[in-house]
Each structure stands twice: as C-alpha cells, then as structure tokens.
Protein backbone atom coordinates (compact mmCIF):
# COMPACT_ATOMS: atom_id res chain seq x y z
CA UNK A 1 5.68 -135.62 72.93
CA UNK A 2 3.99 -138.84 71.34
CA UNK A 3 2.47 -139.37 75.56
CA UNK A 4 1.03 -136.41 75.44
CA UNK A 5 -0.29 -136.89 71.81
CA UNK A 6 -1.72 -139.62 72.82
CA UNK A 7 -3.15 -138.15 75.61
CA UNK A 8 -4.83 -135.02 74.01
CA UNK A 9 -6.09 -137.30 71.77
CA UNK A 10 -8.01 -139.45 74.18
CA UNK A 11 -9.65 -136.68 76.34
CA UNK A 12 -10.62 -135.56 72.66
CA UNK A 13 -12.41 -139.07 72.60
CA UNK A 14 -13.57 -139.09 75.91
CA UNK A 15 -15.47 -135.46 75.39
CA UNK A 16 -17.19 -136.57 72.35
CA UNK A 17 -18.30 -139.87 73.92
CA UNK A 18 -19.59 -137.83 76.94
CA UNK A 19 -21.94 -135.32 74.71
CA UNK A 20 -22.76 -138.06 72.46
CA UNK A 21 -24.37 -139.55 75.79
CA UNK A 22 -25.67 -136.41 77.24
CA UNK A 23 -27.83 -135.94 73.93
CA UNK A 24 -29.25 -139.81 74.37
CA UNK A 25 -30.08 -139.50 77.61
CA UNK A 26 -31.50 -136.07 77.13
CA UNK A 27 -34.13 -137.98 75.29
CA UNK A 28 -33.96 -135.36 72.08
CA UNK A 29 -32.21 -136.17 69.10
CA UNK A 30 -29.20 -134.03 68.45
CA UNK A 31 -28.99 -131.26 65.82
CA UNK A 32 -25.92 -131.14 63.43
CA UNK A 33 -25.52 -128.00 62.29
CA UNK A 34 -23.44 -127.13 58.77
CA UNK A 35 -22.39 -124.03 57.60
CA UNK A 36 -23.37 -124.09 54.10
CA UNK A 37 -21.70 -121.78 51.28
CA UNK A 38 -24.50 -118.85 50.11
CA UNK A 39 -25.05 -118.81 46.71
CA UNK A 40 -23.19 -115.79 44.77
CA UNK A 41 -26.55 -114.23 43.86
CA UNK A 42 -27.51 -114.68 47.43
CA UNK A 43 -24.40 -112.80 48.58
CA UNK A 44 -24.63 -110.21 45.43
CA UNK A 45 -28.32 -109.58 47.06
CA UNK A 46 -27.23 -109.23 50.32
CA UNK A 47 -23.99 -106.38 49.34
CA UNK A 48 -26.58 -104.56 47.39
CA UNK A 49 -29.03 -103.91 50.54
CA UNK A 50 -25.72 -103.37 52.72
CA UNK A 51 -24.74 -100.62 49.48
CA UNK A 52 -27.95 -98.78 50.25
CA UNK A 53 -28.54 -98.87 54.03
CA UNK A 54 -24.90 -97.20 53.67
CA UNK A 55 -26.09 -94.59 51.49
CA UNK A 56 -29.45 -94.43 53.76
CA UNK A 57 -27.22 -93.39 56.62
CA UNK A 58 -25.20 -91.44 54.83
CA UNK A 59 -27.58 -89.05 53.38
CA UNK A 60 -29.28 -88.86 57.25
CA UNK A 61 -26.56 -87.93 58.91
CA UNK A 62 -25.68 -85.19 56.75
CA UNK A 63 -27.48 -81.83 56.17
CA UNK A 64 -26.73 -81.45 52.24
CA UNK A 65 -27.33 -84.41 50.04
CA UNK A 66 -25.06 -82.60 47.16
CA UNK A 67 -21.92 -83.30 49.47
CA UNK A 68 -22.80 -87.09 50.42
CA UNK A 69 -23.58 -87.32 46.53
CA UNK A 70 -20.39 -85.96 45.70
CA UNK A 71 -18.44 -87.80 47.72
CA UNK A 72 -20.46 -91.19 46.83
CA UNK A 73 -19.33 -90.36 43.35
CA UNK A 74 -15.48 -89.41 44.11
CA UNK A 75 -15.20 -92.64 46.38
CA UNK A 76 -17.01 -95.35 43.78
CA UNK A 77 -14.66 -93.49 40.82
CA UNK A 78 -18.30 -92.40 38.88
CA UNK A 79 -17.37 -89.56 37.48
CA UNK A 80 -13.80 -87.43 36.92
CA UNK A 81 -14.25 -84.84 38.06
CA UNK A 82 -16.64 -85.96 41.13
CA UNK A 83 -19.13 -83.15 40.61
CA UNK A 84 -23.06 -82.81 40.74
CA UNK A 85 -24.71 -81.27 38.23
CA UNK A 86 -28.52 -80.34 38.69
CA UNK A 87 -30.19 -80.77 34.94
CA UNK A 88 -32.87 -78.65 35.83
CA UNK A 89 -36.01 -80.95 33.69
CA UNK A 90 -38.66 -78.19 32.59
CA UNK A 91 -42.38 -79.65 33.87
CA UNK A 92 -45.89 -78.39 34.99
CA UNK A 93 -45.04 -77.00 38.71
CA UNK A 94 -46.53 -78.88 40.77
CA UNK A 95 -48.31 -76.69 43.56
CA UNK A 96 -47.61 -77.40 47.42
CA UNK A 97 -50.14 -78.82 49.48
CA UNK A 98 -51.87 -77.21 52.55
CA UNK A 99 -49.60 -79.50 54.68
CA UNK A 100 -46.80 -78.73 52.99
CA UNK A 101 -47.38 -75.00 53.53
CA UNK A 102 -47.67 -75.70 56.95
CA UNK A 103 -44.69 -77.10 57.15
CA UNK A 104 -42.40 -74.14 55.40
CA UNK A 105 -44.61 -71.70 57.37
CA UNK A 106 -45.90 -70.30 55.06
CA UNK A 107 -49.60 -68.88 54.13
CA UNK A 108 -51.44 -69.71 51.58
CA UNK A 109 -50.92 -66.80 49.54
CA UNK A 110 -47.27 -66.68 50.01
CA UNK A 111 -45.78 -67.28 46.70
CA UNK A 112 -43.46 -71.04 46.58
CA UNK A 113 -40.95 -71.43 43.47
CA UNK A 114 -40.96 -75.21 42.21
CA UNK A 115 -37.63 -76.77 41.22
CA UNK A 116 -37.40 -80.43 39.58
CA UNK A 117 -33.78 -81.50 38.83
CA UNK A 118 -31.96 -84.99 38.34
CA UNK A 119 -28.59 -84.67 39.86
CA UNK A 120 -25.95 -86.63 37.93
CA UNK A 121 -22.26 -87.20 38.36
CA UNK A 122 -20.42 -87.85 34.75
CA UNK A 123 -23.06 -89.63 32.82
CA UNK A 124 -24.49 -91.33 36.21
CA UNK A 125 -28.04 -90.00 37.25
CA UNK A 126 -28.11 -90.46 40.97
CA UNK A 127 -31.51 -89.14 42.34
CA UNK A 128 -34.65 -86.84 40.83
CA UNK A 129 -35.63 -84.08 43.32
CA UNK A 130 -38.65 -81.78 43.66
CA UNK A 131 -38.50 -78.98 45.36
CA UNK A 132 -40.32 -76.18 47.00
CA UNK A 133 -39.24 -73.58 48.53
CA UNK A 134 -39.71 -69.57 49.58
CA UNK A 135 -38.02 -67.03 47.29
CA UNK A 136 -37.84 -64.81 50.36
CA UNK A 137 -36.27 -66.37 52.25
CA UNK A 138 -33.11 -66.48 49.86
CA UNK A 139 -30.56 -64.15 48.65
CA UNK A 140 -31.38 -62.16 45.27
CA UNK A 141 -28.07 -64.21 43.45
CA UNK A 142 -29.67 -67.30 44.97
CA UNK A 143 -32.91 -66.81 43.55
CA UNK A 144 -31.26 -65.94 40.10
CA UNK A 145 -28.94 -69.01 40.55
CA UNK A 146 -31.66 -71.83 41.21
CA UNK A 147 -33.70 -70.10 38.06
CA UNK A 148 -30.88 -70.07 35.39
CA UNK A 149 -28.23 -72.26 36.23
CA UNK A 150 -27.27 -75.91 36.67
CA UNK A 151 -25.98 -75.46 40.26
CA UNK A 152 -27.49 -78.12 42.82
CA UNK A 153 -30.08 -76.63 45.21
CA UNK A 154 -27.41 -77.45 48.38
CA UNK A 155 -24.48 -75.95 46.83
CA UNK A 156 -26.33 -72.93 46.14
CA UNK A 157 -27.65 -72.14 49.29
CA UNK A 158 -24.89 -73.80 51.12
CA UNK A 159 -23.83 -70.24 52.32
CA UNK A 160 -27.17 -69.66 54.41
CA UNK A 161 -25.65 -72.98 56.66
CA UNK A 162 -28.66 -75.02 56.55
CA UNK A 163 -30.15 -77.94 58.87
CA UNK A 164 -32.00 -80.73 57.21
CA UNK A 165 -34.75 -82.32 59.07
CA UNK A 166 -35.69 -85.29 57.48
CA UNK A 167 -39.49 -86.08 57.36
CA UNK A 168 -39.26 -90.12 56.14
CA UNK A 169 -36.67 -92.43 54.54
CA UNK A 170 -37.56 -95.40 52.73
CA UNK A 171 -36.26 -97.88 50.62
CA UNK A 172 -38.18 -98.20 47.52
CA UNK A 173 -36.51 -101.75 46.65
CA UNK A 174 -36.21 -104.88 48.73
CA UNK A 175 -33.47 -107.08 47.60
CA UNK A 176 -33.74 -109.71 50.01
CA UNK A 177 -37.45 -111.43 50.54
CA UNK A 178 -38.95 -111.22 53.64
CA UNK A 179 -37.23 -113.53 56.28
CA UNK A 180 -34.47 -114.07 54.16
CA UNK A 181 -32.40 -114.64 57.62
CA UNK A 182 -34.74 -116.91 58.38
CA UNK A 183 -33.60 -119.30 56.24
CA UNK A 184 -30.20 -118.56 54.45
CA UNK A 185 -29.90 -120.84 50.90
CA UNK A 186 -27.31 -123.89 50.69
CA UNK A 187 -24.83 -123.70 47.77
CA UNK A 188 -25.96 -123.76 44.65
CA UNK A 189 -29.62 -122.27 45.66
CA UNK A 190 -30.77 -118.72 45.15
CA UNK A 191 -33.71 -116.61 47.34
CA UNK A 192 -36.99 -115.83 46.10
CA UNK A 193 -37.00 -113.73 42.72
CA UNK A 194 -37.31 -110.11 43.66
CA UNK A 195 -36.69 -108.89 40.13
CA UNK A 196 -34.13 -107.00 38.92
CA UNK A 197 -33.19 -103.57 39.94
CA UNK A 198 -35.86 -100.99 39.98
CA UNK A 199 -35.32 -97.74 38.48
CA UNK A 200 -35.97 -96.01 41.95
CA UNK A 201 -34.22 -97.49 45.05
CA UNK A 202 -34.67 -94.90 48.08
CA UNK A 203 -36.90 -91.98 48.69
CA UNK A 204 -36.08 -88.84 51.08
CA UNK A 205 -38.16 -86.53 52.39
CA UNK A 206 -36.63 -83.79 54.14
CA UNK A 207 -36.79 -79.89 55.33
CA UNK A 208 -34.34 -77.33 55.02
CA UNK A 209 -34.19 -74.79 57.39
CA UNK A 210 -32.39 -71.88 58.62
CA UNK A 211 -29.58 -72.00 61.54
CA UNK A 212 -32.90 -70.02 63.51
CA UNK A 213 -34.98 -72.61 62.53
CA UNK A 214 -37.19 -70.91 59.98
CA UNK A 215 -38.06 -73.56 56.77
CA UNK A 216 -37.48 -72.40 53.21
CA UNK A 217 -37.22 -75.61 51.13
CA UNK A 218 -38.91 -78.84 51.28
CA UNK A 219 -37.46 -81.61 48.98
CA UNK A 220 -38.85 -85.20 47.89
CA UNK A 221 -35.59 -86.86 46.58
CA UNK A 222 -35.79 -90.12 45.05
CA UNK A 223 -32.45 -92.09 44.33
CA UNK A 224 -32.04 -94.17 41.48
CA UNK A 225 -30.27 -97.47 40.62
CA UNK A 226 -27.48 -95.14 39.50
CA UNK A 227 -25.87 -95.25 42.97
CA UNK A 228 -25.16 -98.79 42.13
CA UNK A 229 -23.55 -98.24 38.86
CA UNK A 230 -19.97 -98.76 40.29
CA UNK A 231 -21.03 -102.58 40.90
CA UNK A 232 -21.06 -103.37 37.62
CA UNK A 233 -18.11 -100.92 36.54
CA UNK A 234 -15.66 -102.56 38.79
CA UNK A 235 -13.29 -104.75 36.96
C-alpha cells in the first residue's frame, strides 16, 4: 500500500510538472481560476429574481391568476386560510381604447364594465388589476357578482372555462444590474445598488376568452412586492 502511495503520488507530480510546461511553452501565461464566496446580498439578489421568474412562469402557464395566487399564498404560509379576496377600490372608469376594443371584439358602441381590484391573501396585497370586460358575454349572477361582491374576477367566471392569452409579461424590477454574470462579486463585495424593492415587481397583460374563442375580459395585472413577503416572514 505505501508503493502504490508513493506511486499515485508521483504521477500526481509528474502531471502537474507536464501542464506547468505545456502553459510555458504555449507562450501565454496561465490563468488561475478561484471560486470566490458571493456576498449574502449578492445571493439574497439573485433568490429574489429566481422568486419572480418562478412566479412569471407560473402565472403563464396557467389560465386563472386567482388559482396560481392562491396557491402562491397556501405554499409561502401568507395567509390561513389561503384565499383571494378582490377589494374592489372605487375609481373614475377608465374607458377602453380603440385597440383594446379590437381586441375583445367589440364595437365601439358596445357597452364595457370596468373593474379595478387589489387581490390580497390575509393582510398580503399581491397584485392591482384593471379590468374590462363585456357584460354580455356573462351570466346574469356573474354580472351581479363582479358588481357587488368581493369575489376575484377568475373565480367568478371560472364556470364559463376560460383560456388566457397573454398579450406581454414583464418584470417591472431588476434585481441584478446588467451583466451581473459577467462579473460575479468576491466575498465581502456587493453588485451595483439597484435600490430597494419597488412597490410594483411584474406586470401582465392578458385576454380571457371563451372555450370558442370569443374575448370578454382584458386584464392589466400588476404584482406587487407582496409576493415576496414570505422572505422576510421566514424565521
């Protein structure tokens, strides 16, 4: 066993004294390469942009934002029970635009109801939402529903079985600076400032149609730094 020690251990010093002499004659000067621990801001930087590409994904794979909101609540422990409610905020309604007509298919005579909500879990507000959409297309209870109660838009109409088409998706917030790959801090370092969290972190932009295809709501939702609030819950 001590041969063969001995052994391994001078083909161990034989490879490094052949590389060593393979980067001489190579004429460039070798590159030692150290793996440097990331700051804990840097890493708290990088869990919050992997937090809300998650949520990003989430909410476009899914046809009903009320679901992946209630389940984003249930899973981060936000609220007991996990349920939405829709505080419906009373404002000026805010009339559609000729392309946004176009896009429910609708003239411009046709009359649009205007809905502006913030959907909250417990005492978490996760998103605002605006919403337009065609009274005739929708049930009678519906209608009455999305005028007098606190239900969320999806659950109400949940029974019509909806697609959702979304129009853009974009974070609102950068936590990283640009090329922060680029150039990851030693230990002890932190990146650029990029300020603390925003009110507004991600904006959705999506239509709601029927299983046929036919458009009765668009939405504008914008998600606050409420879908973060677990992070600094956690013990």
């Amino acid at each position: 066993m001590r041969r063969g020690a001995l052994r391994a251990r001078g083909v161990a010093v034989m490879l490094a004294a052949s590389l060593t002499g393979c980067a001489a004659g190579s004429g460039a000067p070798a590159r030692v390469f150290r793996a440097e621990a990331p700051s804990r801001d840097y890493v708290d930087r990088v869990e919050t942009l992997a937090i809300l590409e998650t949520l990003n994904a989430t909410l476009l794979s899914h046809a009903s934002a009320t679901a992946t909101l209630t389940d984003w609540c249930a899973s981060h422990r936000l609220g007991a029970p996990a349920r939405i409610v829709a505080d419906r905020i009373p404002v000026e309604p805010v009339p559609a635009t000729s392309e946004q007509r176009h896009e429910l298919a609708v003239s411009a005579y046709e009359p649009l109801r205007f809905r502006h909500v913030r959907l909250r879990c417990g005492d978490v507000v996760f998103s605002e939402a605006d919403n337009w959409y065609v009274p005739a297309r929708l049930s009678e209870d519906m209608n009455r529903q999305l005028e007098s109660t606190d239900q969320p838009f999806g659950m109400v109409v949940a029974p019509l079985h909806f697609q959702r088409h979304t129009l853009s998706a974009k974070l609102l917030w950068q936590p990283l600076p640009a090329d922060w790959d680029m150039e990851p801090p030693a230990a002890g370092s932190a990146p650029p400032d990029t300020g603390v969290t925003p009110p507004k972190v991600l904006e959705h932009r999506a239509i709601l149609s029927l299983p046929d295809g036919t458009p009765f709501s668009e939405v504008v939702e914008t998600y606050t730094a409420g879908v973060l609030a677990f992070r600094t819950r956690r013990p």
